[in-house]
N, C-alpha and C. Protein backbone atom coordinates (compact mmCIF):
# COMPACT_ATOMS: atom_id res chain seq x y z
N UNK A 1 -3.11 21.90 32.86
CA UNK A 1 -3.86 20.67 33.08
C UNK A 1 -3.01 19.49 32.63
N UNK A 2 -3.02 18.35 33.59
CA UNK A 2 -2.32 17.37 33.13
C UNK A 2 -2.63 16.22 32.04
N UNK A 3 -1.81 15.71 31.12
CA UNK A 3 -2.53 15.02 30.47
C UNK A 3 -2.94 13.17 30.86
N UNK A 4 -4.06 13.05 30.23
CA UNK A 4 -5.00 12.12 30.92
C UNK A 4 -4.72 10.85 29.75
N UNK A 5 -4.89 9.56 30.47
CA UNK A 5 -4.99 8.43 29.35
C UNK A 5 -2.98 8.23 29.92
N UNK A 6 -3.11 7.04 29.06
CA UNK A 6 -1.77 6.25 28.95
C UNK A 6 -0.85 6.94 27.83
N UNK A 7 0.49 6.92 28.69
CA UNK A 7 1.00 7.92 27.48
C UNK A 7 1.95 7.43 26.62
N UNK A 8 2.02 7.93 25.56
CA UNK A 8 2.69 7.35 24.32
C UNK A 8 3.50 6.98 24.46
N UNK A 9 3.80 5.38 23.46
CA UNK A 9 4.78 4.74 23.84
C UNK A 9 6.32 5.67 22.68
N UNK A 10 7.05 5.05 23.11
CA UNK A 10 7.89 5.43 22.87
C UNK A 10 9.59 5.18 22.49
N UNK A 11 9.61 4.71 21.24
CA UNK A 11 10.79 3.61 21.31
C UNK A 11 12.34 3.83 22.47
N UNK A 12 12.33 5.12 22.91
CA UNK A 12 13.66 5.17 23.38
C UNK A 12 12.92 4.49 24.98
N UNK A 13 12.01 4.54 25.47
CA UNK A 13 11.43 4.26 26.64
C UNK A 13 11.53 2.30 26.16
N UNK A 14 11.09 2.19 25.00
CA UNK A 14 11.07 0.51 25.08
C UNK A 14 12.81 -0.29 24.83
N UNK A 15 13.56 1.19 24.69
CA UNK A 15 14.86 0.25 24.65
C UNK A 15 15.71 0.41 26.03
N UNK A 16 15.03 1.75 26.89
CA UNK A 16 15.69 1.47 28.25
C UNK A 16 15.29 0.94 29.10
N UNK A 17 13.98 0.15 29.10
CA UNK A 17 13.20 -0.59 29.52
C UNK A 17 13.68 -1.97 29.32
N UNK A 18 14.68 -2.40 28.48
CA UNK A 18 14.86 -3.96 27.93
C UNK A 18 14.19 -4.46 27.39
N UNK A 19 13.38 -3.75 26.89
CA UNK A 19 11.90 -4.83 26.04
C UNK A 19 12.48 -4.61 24.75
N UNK A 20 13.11 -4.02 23.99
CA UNK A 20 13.68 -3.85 22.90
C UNK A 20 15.21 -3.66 23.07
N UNK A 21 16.08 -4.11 21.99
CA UNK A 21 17.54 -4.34 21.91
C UNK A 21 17.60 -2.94 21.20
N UNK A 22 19.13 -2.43 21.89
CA UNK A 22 19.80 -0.91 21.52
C UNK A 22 19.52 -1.25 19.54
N UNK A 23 20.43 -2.08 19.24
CA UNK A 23 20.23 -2.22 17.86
C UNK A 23 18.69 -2.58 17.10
N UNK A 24 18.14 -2.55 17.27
CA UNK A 24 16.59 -2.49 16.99
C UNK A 24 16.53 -2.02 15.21
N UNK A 25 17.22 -0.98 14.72
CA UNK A 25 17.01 0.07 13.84
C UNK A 25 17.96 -1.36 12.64
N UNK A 26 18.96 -2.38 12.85
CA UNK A 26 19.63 -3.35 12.33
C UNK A 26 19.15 -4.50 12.39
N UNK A 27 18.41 -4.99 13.46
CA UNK A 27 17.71 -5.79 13.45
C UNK A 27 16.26 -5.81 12.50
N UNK A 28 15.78 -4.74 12.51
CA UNK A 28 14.47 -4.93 11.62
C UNK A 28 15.03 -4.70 10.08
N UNK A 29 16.13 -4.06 9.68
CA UNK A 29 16.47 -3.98 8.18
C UNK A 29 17.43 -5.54 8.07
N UNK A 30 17.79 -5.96 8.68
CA UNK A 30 18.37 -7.41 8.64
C UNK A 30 16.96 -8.36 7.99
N UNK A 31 15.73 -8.25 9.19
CA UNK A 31 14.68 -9.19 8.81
C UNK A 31 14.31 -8.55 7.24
N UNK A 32 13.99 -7.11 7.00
CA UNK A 32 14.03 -7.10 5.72
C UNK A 32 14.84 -8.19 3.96
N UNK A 33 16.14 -7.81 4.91
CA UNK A 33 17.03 -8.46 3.90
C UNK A 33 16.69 -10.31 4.14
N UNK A 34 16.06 -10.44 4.83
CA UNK A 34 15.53 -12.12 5.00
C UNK A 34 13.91 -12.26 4.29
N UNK A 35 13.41 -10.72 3.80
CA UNK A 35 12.40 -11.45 3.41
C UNK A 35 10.78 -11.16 4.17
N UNK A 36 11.13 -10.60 5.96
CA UNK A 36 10.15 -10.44 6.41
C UNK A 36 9.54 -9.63 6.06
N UNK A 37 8.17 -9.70 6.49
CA UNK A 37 7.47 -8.63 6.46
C UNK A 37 6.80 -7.58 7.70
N UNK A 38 5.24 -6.81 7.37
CA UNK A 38 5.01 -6.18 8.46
C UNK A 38 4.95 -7.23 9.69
N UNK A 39 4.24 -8.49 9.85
CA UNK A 39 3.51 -9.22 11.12
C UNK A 39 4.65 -9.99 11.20
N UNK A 40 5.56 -10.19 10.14
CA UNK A 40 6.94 -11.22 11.30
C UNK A 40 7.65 -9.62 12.50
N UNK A 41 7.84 -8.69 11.82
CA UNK A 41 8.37 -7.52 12.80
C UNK A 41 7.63 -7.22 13.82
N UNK A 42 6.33 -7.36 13.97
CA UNK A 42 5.33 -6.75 14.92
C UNK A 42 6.06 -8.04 15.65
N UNK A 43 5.82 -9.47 15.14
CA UNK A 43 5.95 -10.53 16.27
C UNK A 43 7.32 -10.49 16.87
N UNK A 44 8.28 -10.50 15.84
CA UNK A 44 9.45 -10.08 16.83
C UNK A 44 9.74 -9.19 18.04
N UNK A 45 8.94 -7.82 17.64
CA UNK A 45 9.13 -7.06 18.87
C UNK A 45 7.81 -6.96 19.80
N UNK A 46 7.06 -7.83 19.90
CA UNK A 46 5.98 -8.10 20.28
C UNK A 46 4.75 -6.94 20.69
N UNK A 47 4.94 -6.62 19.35
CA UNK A 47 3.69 -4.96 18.97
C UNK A 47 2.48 -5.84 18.69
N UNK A 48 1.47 -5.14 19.15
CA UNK A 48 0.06 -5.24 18.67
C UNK A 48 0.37 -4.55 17.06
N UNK A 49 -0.93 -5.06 16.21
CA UNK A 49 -0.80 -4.29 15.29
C UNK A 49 -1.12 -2.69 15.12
N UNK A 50 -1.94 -2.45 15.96
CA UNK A 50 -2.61 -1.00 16.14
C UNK A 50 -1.42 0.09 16.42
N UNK A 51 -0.59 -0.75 17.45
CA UNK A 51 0.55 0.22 18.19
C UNK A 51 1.20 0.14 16.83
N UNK A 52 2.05 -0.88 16.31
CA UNK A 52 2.57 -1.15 14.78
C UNK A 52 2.74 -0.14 14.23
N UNK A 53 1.32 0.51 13.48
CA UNK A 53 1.24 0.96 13.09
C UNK A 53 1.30 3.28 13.58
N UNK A 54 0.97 2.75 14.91
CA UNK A 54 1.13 3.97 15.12
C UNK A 54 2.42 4.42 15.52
N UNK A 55 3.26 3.90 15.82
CA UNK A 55 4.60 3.47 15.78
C UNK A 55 4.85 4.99 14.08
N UNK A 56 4.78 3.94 13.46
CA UNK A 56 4.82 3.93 12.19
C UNK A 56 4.49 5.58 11.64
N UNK A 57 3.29 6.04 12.26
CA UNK A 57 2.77 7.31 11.87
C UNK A 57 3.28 8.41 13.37
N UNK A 58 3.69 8.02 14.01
CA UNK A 58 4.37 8.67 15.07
C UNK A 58 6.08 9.04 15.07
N UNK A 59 6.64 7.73 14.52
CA UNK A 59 8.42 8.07 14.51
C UNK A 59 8.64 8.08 13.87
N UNK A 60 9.31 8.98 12.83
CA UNK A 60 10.15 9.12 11.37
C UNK A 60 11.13 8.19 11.38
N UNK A 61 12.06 7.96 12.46
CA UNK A 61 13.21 7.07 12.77
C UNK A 61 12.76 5.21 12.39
N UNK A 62 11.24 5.05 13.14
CA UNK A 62 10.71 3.53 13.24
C UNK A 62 10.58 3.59 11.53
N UNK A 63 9.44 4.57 11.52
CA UNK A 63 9.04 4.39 9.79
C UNK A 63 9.63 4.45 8.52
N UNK A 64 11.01 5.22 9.00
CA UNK A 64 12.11 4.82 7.65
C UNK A 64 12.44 3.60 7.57
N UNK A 65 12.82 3.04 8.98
CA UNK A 65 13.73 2.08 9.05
C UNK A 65 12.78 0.86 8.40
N UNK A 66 11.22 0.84 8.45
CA UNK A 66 10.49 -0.08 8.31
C UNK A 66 10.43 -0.20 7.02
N UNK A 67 9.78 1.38 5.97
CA UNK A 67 10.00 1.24 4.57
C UNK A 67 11.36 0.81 3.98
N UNK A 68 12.50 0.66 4.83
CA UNK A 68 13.71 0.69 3.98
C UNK A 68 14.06 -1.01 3.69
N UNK A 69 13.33 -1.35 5.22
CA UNK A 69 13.33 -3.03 5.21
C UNK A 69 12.41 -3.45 4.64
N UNK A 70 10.93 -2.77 3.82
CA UNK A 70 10.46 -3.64 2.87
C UNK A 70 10.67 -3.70 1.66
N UNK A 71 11.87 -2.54 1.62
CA UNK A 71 12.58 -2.29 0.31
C UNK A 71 13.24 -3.48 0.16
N UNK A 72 13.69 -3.87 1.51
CA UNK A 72 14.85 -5.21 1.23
C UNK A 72 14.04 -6.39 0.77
N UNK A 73 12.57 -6.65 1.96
CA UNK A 73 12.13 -7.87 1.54
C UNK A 73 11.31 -7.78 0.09
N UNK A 74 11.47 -6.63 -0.50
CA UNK A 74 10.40 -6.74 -1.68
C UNK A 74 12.07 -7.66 -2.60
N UNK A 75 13.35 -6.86 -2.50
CA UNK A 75 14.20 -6.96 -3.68
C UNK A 75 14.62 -8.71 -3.15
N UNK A 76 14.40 -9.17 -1.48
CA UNK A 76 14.68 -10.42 -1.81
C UNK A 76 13.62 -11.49 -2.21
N UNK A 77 12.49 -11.11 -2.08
CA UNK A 77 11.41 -11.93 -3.03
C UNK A 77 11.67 -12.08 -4.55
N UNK A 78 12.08 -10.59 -5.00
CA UNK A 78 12.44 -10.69 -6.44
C UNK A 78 13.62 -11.49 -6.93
N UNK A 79 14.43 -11.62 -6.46
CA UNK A 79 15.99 -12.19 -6.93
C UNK A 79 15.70 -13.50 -6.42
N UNK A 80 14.85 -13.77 -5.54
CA UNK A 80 14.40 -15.57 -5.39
C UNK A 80 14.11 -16.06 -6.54
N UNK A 81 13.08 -15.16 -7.18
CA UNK A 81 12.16 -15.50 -8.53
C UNK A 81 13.69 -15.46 -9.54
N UNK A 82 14.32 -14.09 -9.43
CA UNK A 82 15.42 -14.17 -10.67
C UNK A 82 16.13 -15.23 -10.47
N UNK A 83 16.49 -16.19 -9.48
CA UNK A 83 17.52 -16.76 -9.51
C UNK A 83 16.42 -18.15 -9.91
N UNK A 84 15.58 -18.55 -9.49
CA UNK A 84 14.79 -19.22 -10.03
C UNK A 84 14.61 -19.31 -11.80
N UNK A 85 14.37 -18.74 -12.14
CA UNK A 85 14.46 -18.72 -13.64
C UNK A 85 16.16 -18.92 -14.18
N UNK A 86 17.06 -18.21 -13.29
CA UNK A 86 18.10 -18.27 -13.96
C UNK A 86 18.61 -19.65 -13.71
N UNK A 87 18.22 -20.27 -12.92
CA UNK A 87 18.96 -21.75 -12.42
C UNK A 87 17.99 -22.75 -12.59
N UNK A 88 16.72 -22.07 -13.92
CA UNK A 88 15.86 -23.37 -14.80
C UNK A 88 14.81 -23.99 -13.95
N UNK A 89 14.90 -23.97 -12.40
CA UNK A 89 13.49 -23.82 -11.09
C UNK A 89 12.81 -23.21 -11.42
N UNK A 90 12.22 -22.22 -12.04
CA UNK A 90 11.26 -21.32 -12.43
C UNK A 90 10.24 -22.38 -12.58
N UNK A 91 10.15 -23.62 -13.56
CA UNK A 91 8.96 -24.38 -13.84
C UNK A 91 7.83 -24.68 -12.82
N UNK A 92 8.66 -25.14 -11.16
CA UNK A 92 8.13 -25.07 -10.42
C UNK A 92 7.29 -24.33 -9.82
N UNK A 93 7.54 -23.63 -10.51
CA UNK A 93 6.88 -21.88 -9.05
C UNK A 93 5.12 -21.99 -9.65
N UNK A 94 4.38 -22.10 -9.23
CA UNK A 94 2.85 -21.39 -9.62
C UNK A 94 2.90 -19.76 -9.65
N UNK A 95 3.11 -19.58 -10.98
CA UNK A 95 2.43 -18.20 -11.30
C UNK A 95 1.81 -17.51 -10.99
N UNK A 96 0.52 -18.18 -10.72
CA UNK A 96 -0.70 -17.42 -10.48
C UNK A 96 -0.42 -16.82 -8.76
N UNK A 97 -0.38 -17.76 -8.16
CA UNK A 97 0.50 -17.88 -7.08
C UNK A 97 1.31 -16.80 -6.12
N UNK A 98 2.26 -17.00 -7.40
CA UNK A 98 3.73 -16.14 -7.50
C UNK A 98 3.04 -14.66 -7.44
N UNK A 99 2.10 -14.60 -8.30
CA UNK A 99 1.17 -13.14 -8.25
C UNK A 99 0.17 -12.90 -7.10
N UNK A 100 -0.14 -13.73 -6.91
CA UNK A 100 -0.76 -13.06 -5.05
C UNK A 100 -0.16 -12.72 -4.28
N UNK A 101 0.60 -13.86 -4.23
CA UNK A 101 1.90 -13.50 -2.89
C UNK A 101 1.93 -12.09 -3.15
N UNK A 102 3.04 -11.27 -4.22
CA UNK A 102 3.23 -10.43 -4.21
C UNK A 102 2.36 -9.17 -3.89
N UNK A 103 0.98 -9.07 -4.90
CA UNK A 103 0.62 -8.26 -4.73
C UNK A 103 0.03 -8.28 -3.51
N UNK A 104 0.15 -9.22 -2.53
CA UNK A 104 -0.74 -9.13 -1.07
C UNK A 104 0.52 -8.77 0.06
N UNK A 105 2.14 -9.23 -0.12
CA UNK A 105 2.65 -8.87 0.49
C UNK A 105 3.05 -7.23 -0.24
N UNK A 106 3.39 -6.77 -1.07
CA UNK A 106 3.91 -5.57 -1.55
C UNK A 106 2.38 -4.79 -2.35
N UNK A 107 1.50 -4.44 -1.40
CA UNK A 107 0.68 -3.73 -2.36
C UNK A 107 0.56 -2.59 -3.02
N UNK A 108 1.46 -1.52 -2.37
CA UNK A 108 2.06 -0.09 -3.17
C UNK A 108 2.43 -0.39 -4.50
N UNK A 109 3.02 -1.59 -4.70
CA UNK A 109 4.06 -1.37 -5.52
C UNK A 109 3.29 -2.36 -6.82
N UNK A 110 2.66 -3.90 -6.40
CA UNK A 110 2.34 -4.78 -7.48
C UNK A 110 0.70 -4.92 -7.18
N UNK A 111 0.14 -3.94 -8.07
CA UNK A 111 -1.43 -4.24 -8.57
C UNK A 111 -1.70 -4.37 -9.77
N UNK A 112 -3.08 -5.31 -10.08
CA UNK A 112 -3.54 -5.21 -11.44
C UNK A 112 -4.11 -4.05 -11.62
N UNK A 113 -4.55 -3.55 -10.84
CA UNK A 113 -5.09 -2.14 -10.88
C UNK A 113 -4.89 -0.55 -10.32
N UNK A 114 -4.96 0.22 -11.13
CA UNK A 114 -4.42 1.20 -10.81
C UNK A 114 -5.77 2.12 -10.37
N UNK A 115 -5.90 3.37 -9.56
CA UNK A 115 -6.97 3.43 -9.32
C UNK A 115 -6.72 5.32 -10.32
N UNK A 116 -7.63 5.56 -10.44
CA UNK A 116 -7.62 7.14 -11.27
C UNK A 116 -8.31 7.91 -10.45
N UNK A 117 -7.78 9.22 -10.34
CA UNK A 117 -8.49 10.73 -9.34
C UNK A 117 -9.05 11.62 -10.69
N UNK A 118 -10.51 11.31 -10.65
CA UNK A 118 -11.02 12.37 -11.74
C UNK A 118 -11.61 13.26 -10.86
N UNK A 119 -10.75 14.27 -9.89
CA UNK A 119 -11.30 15.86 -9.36
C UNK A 119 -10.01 16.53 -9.83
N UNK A 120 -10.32 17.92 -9.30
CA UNK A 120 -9.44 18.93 -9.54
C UNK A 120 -9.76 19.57 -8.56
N UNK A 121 -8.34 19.65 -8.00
CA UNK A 121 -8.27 20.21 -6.11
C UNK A 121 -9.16 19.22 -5.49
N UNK A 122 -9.08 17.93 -5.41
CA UNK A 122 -10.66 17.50 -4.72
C UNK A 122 -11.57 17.42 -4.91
N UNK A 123 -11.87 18.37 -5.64
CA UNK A 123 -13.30 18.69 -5.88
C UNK A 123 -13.78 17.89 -7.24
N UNK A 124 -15.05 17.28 -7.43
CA UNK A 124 -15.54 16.70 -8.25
C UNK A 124 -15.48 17.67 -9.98
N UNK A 125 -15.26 16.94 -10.87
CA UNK A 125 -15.18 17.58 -11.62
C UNK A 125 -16.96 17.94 -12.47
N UNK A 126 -17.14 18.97 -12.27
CA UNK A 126 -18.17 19.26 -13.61
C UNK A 126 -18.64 19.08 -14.54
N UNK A 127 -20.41 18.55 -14.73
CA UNK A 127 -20.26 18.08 -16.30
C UNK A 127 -21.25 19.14 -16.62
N UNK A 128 -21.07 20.27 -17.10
CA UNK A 128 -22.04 21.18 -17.79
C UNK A 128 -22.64 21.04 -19.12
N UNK A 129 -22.52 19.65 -19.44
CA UNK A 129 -22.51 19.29 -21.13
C UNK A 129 -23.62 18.92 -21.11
N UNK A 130 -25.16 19.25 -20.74
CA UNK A 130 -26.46 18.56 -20.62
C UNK A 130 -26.84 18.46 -21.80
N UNK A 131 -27.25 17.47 -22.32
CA UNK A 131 -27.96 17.27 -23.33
C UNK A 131 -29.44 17.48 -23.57
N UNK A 132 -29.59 18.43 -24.28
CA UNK A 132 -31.23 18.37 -24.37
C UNK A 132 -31.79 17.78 -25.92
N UNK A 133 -32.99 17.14 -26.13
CA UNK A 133 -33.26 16.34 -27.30
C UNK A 133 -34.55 17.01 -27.31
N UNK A 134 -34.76 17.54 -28.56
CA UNK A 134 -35.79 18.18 -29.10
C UNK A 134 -36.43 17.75 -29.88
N UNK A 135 -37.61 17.26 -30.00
CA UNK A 135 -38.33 16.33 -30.99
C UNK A 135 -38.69 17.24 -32.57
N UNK A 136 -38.17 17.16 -33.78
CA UNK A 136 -38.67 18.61 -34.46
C UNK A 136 -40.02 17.56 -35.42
N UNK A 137 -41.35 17.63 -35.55
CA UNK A 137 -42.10 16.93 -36.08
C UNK A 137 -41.61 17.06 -37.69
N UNK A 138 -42.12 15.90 -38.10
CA UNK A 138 -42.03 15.91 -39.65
C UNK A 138 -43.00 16.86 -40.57
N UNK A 139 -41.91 16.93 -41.69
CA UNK A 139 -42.67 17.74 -42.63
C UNK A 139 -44.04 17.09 -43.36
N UNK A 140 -45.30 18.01 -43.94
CA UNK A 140 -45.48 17.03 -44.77
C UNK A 140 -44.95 17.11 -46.63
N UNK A 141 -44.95 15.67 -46.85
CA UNK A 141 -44.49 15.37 -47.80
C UNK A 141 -44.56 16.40 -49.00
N UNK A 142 -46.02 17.19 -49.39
CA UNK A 142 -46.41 17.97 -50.37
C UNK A 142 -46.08 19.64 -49.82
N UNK A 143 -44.92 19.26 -48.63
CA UNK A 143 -44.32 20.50 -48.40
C UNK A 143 -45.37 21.44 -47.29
N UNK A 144 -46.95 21.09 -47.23
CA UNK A 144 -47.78 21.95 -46.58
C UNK A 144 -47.63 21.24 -45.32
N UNK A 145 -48.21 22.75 -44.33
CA UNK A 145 -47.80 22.04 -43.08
C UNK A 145 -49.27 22.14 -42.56
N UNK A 146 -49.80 22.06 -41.41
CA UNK A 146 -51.19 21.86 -40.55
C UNK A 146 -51.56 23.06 -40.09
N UNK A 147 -50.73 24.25 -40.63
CA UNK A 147 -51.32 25.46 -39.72
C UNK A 147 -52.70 25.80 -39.87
């Protein structure tokens, strides 16, 4: 049976097609080393985001090349900031700022929060520790009791 629907795209099909340049794999680690991110690359090669991403979960080749270029733009965001401080500009920068950016462009890497997995294998962990509270009545004072 043949298969049905539009069929997967396919980067070697979008570079013999001319819609994408042979060097493609230099071009997107270049925009890295400038800083870009995911939606300047989608716009460059004029991806929807959906494809983007499936791109992404489809080619080992696209998706290295993509993590390796946000390796670049994470280290040239950082050495902006280092060279900023080192050349006494730092005063300028908003902090607070300086901390969104990041954690909204690099979110793997810069959160205030970390999140915690309390299962084991998945599975929810067990609390067999029930507490039961037993009321024991008071004595009386002259030691006798009501029997």
């Amino acid at each position: 049976m043949g298969q049905t629907g539009r069929p997967r795209i396919r980067i070697e099909d979008l570079v013999e097609k001319g819609l994408w340049p042979e060097d493609w794999k230099e071009v997107i680690l270049q925009m890295g080393k400038e800083g870009a991110q995911h939606t300047h690359i989608m716009e460059r090669f004029d991806l929807a985001r959906e494809t983007y991403y499936k791109l992404i979960r489809r080619d080992t080749e696209f998706r290295d090349t993509v993590n390796k270029a946000q390796t670049y733009a994470q280290n040239y965001w950082l050495k902006f900031m280092e060279d900023s401080f080192k050349s006494g500009d730092s005063k300028s920068i908003n902090s607070n700022l300086w901390s969104l950016v990041m954690r909204n462009k690099f979110k793997e890497d810069w959160s205030d929060r970390k999140e915690m997995d309390v299962t084991t294998q998945g599975d929810k962990i067990k609390n067999d520790n029930d507490i039961v509270v037993r009321v024991i009545p008071p004595k009386d004072l002259d030691g006798d009791t009501d029997d």
